[in-house]
PDB file of N, CA and C in Angstrom:
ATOM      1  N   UNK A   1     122.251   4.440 -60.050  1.00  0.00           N
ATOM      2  CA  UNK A   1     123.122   4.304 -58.876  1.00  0.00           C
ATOM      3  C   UNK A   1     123.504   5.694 -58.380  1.00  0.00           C
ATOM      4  N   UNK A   2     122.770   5.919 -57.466  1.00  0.00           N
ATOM      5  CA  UNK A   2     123.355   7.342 -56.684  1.00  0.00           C
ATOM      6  C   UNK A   2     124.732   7.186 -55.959  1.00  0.00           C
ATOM      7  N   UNK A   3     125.610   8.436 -56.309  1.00  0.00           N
ATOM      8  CA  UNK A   3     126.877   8.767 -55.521  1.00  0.00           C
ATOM      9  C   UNK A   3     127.153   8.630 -54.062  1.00  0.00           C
ATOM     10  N   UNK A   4     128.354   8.472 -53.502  1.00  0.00           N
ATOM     11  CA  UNK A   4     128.621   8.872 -52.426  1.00  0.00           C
ATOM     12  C   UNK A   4     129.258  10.785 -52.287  1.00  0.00           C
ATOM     13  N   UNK A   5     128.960  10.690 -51.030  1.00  0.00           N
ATOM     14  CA  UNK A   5     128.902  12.037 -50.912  1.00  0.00           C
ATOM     15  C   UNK A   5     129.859  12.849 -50.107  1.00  0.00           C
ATOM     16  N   UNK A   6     130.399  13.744 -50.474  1.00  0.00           N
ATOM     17  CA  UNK A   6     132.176  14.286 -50.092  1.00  0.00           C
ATOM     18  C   UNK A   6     131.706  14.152 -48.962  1.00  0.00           C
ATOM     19  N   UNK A   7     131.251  14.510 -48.335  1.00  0.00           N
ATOM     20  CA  UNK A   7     131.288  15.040 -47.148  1.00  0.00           C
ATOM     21  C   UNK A   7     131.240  13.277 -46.061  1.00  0.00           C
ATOM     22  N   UNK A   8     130.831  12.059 -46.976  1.00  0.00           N
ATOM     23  CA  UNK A   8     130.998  10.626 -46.333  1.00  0.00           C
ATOM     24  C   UNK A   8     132.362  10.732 -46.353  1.00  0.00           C
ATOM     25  N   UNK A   9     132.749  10.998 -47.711  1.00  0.00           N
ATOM     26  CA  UNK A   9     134.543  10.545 -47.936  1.00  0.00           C
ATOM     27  C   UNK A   9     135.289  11.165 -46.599  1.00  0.00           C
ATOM     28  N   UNK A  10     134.964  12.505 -46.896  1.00  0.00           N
ATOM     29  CA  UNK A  10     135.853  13.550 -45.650  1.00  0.00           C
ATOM     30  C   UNK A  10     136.007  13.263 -44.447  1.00  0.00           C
ATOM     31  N   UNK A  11     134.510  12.690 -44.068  1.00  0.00           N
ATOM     32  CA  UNK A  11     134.463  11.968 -42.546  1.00  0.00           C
ATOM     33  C   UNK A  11     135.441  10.876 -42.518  1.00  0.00           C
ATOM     34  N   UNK A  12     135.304   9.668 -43.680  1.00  0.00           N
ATOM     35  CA  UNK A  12     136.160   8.738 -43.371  1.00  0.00           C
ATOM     36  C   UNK A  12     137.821   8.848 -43.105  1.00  0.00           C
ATOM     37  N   UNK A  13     138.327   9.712 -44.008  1.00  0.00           N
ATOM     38  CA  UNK A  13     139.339  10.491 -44.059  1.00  0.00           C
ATOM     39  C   UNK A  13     139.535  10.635 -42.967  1.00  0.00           C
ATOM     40  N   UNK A  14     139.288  11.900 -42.350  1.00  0.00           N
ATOM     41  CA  UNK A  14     139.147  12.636 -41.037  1.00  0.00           C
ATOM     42  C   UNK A  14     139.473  11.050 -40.352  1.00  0.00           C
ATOM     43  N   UNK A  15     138.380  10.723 -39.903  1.00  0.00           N
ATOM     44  CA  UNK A  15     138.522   9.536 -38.863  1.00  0.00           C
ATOM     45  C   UNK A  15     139.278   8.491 -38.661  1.00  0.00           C
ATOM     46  N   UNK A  16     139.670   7.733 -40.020  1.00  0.00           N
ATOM     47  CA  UNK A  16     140.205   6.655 -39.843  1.00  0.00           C
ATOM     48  C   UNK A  16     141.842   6.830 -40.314  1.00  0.00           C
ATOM     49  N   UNK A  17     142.817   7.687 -40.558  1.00  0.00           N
ATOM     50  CA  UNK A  17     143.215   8.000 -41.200  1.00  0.00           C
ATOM     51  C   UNK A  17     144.124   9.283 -40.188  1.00  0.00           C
ATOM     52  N   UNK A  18     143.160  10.156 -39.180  1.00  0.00           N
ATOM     53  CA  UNK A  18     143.645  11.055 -38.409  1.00  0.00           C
ATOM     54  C   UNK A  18     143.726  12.417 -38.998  1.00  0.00           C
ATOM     55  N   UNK A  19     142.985  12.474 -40.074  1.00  0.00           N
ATOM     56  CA  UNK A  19     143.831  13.670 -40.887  1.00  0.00           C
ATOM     57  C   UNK A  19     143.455  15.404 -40.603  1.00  0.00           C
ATOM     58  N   UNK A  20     144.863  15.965 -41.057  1.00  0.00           N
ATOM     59  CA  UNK A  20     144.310  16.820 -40.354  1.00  0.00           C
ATOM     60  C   UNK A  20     143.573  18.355 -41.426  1.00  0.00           C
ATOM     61  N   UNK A  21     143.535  17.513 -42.633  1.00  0.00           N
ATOM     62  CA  UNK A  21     143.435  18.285 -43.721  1.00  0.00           C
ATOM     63  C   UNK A  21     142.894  17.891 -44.433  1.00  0.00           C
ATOM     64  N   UNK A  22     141.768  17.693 -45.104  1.00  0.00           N
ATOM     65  CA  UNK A  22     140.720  17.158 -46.284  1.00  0.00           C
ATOM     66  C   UNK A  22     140.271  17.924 -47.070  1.00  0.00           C
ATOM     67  N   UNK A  23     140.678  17.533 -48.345  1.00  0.00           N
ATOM     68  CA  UNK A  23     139.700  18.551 -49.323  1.00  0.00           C
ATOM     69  C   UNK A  23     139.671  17.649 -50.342  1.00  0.00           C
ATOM     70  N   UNK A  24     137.766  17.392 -50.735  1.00  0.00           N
ATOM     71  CA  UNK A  24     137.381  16.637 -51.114  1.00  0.00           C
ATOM     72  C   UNK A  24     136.631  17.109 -52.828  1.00  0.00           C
ATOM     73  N   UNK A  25     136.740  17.422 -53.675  1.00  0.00           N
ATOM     74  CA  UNK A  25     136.206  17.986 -54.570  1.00  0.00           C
ATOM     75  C   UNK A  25     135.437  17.156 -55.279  1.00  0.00           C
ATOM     76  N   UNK A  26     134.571  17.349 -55.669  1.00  0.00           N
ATOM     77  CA  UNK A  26     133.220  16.228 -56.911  1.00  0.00           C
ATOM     78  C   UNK A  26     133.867  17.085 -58.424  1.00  0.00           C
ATOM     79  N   UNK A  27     134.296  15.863 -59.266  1.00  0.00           N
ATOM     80  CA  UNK A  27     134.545  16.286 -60.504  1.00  0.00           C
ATOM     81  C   UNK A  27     133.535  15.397 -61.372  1.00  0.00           C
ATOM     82  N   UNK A  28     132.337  15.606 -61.076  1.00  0.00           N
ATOM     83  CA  UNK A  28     131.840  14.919 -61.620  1.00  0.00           C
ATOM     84  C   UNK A  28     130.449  15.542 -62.037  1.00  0.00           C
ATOM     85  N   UNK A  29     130.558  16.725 -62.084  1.00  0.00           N
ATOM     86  CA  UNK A  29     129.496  18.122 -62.525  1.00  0.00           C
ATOM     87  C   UNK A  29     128.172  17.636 -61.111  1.00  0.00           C
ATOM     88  N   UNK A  30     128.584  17.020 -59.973  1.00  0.00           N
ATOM     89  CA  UNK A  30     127.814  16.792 -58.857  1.00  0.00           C
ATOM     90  C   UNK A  30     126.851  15.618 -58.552  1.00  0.00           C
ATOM     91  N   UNK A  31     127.160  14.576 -59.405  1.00  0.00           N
ATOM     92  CA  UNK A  31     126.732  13.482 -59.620  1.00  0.00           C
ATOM     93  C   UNK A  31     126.939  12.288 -58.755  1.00  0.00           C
ATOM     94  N   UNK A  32     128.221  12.685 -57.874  1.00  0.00           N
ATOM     95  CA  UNK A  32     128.920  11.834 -56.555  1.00  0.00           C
ATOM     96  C   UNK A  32     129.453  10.774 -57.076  1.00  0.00           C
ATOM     97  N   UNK A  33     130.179  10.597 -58.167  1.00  0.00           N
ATOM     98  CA  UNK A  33     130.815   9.485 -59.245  1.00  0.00           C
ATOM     99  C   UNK A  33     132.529   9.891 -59.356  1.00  0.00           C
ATOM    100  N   UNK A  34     132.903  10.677 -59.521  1.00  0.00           N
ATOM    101  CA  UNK A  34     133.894  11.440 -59.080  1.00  0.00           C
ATOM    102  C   UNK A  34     134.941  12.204 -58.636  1.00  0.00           C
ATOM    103  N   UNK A  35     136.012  11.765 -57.711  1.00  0.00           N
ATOM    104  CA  UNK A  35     136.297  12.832 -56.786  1.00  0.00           C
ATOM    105  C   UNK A  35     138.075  13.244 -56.815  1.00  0.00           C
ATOM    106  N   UNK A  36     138.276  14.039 -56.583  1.00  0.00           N
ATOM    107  CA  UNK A  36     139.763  14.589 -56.722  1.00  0.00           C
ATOM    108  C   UNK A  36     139.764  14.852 -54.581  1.00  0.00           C
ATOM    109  N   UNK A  37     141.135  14.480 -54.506  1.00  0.00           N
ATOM    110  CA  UNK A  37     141.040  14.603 -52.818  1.00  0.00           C
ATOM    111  C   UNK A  37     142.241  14.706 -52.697  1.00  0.00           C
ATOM    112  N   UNK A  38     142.692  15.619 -51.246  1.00  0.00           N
ATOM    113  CA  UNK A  38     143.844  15.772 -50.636  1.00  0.00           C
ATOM    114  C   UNK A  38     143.976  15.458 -48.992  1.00  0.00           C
ATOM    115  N   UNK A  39     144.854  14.560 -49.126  1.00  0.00           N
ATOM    116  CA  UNK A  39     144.780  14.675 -47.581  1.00  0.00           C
ATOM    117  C   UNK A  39     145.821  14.830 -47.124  1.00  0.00           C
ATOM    118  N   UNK A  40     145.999  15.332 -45.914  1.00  0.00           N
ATOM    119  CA  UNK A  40     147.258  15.694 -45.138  1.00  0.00           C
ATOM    120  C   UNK A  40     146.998  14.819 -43.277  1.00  0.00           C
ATOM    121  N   UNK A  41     147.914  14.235 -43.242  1.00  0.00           N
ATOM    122  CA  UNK A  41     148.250  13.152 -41.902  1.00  0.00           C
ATOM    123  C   UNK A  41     149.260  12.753 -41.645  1.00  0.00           C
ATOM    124  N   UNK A  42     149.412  12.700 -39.952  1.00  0.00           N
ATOM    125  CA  UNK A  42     150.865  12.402 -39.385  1.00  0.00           C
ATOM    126  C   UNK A  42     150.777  10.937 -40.468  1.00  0.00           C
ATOM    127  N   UNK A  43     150.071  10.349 -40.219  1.00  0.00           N
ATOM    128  CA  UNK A  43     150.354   9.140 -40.532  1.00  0.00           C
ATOM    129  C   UNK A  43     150.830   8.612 -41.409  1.00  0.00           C
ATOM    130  N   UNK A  44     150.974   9.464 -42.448  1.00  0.00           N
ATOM    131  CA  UNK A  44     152.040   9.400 -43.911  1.00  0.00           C
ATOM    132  C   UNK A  44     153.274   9.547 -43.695  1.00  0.00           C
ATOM    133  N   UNK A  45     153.574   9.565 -42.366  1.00  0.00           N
ATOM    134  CA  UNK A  45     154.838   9.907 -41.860  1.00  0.00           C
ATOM    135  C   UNK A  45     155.820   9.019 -42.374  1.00  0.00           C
ATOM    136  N   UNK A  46     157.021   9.113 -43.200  1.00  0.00           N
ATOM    137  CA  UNK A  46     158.154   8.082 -43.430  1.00  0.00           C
ATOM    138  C   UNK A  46     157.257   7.033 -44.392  1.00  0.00           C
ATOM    139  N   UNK A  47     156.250   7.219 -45.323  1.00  0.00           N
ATOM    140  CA  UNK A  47     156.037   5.989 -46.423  1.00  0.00           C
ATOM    141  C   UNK A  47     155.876   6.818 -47.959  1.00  0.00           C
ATOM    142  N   UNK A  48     156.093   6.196 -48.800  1.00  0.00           N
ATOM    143  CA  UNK A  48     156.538   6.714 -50.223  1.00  0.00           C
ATOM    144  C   UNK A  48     154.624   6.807 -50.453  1.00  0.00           C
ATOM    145  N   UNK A  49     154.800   7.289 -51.789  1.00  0.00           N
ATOM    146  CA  UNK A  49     153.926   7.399 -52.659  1.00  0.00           C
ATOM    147  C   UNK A  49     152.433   6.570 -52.657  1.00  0.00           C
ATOM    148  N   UNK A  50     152.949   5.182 -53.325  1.00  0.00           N
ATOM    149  CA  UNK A  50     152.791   4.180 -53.205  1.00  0.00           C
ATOM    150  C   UNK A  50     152.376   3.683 -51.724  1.00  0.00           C
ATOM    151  N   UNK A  51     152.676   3.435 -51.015  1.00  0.00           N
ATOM    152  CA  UNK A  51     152.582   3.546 -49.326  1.00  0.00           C
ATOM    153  C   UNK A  51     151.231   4.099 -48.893  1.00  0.00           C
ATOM    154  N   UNK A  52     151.576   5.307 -49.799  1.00  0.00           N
ATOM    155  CA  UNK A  52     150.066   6.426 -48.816  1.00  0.00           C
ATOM    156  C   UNK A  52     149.324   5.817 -49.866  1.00  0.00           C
ATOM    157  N   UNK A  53     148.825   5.637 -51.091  1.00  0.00           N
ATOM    158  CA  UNK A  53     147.692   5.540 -51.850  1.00  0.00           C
ATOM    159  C   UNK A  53     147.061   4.242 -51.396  1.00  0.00           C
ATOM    160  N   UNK A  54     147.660   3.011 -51.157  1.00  0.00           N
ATOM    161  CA  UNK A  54     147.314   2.150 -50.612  1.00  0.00           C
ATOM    162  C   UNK A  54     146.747   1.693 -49.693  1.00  0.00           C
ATOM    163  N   UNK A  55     147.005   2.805 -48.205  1.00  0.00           N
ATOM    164  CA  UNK A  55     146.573   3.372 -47.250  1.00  0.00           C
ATOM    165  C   UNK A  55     145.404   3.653 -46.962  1.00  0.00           C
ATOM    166  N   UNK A  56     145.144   4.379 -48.065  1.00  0.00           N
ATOM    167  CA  UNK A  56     143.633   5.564 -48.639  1.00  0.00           C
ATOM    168  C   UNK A  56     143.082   4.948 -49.263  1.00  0.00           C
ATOM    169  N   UNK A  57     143.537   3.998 -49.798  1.00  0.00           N
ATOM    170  CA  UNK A  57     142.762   2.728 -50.874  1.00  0.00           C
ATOM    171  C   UNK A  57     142.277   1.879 -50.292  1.00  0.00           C
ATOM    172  N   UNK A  58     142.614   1.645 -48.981  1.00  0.00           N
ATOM    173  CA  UNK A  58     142.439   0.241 -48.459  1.00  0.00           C
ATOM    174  C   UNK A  58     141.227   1.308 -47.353  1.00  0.00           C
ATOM    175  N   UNK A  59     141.411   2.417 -46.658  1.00  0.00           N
ATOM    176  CA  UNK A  59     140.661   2.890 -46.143  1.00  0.00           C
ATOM    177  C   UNK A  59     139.322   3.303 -46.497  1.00  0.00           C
ATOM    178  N   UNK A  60     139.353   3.720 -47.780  1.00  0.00           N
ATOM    179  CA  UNK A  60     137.863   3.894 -48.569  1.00  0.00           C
ATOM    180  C   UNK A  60     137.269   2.698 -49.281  1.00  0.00           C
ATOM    181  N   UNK A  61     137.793   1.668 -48.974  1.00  0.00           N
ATOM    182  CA  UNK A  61     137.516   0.200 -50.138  1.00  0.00           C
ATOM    183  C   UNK A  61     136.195   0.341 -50.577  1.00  0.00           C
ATOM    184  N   UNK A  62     135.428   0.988 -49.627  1.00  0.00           N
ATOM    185  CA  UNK A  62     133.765   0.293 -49.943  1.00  0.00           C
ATOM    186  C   UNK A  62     133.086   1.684 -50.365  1.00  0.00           C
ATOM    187  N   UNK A  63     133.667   3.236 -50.230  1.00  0.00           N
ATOM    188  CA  UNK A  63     133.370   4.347 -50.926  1.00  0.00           C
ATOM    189  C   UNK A  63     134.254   4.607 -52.726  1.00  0.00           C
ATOM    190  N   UNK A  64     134.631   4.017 -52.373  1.00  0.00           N
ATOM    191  CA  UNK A  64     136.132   3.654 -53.873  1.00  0.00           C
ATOM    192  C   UNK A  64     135.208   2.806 -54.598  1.00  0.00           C
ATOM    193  N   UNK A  65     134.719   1.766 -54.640  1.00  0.00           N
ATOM    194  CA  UNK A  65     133.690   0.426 -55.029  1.00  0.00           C
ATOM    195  C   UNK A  65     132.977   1.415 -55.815  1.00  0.00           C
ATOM    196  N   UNK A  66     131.963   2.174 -55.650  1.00  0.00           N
ATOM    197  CA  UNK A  66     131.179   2.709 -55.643  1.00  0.00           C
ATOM    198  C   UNK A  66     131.026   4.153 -56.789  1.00  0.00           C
ATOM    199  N   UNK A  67     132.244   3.992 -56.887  1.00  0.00           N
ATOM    200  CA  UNK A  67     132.646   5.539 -57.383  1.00  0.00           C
ATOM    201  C   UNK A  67     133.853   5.051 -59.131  1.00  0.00           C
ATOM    202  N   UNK A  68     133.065   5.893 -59.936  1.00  0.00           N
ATOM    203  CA  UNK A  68     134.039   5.633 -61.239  1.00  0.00           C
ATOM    204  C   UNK A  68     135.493   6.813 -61.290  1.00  0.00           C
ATOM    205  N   UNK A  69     135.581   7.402 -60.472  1.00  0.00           N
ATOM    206  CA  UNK A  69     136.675   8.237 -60.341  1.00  0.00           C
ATOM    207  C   UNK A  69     136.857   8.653 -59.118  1.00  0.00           C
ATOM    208  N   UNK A  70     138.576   7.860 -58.573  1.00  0.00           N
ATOM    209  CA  UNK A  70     138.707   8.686 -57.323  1.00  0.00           C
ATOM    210  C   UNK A  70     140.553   9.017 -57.291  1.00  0.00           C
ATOM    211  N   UNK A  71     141.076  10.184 -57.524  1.00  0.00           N
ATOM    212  CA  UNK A  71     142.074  10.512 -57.612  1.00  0.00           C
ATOM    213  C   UNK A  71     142.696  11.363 -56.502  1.00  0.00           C
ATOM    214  N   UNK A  72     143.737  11.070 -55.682  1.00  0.00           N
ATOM    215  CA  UNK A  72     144.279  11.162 -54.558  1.00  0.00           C
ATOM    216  C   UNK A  72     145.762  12.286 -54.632  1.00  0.00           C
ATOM    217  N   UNK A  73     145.476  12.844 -53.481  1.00  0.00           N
ATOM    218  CA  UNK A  73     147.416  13.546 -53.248  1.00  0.00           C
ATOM    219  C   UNK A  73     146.968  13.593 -51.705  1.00  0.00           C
ATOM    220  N   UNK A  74     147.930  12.581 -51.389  1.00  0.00           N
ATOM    221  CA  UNK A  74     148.604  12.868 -49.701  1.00  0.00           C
ATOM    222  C   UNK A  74     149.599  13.338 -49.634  1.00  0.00           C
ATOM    223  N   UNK A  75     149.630  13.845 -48.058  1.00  0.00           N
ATOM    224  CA  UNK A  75     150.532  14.575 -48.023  1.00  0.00           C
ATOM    225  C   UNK A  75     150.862  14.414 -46.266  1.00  0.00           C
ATOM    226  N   UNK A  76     152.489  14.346 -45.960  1.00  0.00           N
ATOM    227  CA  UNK A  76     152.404  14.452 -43.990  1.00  0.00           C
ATOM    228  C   UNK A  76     152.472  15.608 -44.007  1.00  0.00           C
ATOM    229  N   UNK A  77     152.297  16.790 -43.047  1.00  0.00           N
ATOM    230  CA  UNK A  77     151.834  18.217 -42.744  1.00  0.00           C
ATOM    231  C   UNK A  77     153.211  18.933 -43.520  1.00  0.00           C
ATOM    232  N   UNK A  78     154.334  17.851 -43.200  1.00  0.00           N
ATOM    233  CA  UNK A  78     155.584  18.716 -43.468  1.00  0.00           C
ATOM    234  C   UNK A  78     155.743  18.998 -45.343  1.00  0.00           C
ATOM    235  N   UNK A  79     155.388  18.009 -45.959  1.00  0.00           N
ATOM    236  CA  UNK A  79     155.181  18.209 -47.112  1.00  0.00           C
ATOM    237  C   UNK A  79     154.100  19.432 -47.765  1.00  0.00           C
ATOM    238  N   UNK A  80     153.332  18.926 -46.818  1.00  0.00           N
ATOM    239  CA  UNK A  80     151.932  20.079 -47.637  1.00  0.00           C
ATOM    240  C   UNK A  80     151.958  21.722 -47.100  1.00  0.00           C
ATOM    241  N   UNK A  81     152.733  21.691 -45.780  1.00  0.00           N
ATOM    242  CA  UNK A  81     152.903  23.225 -45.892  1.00  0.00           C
ATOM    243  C   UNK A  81     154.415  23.603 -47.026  1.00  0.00           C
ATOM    244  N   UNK A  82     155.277  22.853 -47.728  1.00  0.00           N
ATOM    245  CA  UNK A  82     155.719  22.730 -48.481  1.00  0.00           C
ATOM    246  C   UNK A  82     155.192  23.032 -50.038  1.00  0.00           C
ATOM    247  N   UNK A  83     154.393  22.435 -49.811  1.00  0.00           N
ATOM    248  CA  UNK A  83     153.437  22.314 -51.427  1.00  0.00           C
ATOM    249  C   UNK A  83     152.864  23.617 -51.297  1.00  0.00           C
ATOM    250  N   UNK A  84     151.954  23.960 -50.001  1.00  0.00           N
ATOM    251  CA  UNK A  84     151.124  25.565 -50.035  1.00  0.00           C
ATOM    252  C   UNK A  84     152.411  26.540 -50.769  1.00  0.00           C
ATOM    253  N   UNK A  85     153.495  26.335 -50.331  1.00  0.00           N
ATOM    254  CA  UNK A  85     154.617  27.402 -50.499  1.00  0.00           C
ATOM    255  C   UNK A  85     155.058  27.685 -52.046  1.00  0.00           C
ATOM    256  N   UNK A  86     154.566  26.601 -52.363  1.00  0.00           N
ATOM    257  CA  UNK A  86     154.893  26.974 -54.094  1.00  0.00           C
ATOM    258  C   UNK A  86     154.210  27.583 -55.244  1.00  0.00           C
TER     259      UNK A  86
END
């Protein structure tokens, strides 16, 4: 079973999602099985934790399927230039 490939995830991200920040990493020595990801979007605007993963969960359903590791940090812009700061 061949991987999906960051650069599918990133698009979906990007697109469905609005985001304005993706970074998609393969932890999976490049095998596309995988992936550690960050995203940053208005659209996390005002929802908890829980909220956004669900979001991103429900948005990748059929790249998530596919994949034995996919570990997430969202973020709305105001948080993540927050997070850069530390």
């Amino acid at each position: 079973m061949s991987g999906i490939s960051k650069e599918s995830i990133e698009q979906t991200l990007r697109e469905k999602l609005e985001a304005e920040y993706v970074e998609v990493v393969d932890t999976s020595g490049g095998c596309g099985q995988s992936y550690d990801v960050i995203i940053v979007s208005k659209i996390f605007e005002g929802k908890n934790v829980l909220q956004k993963h669900r979001l991103v969960n429900e948005t990748c359903k059929s790249e998530i399927a596919q994949l034995h590791a996919f570990s997430q940090k969202s973020y709305t812009p105001a948080q993540w230039e927050a997070q850069k700061q530390k």
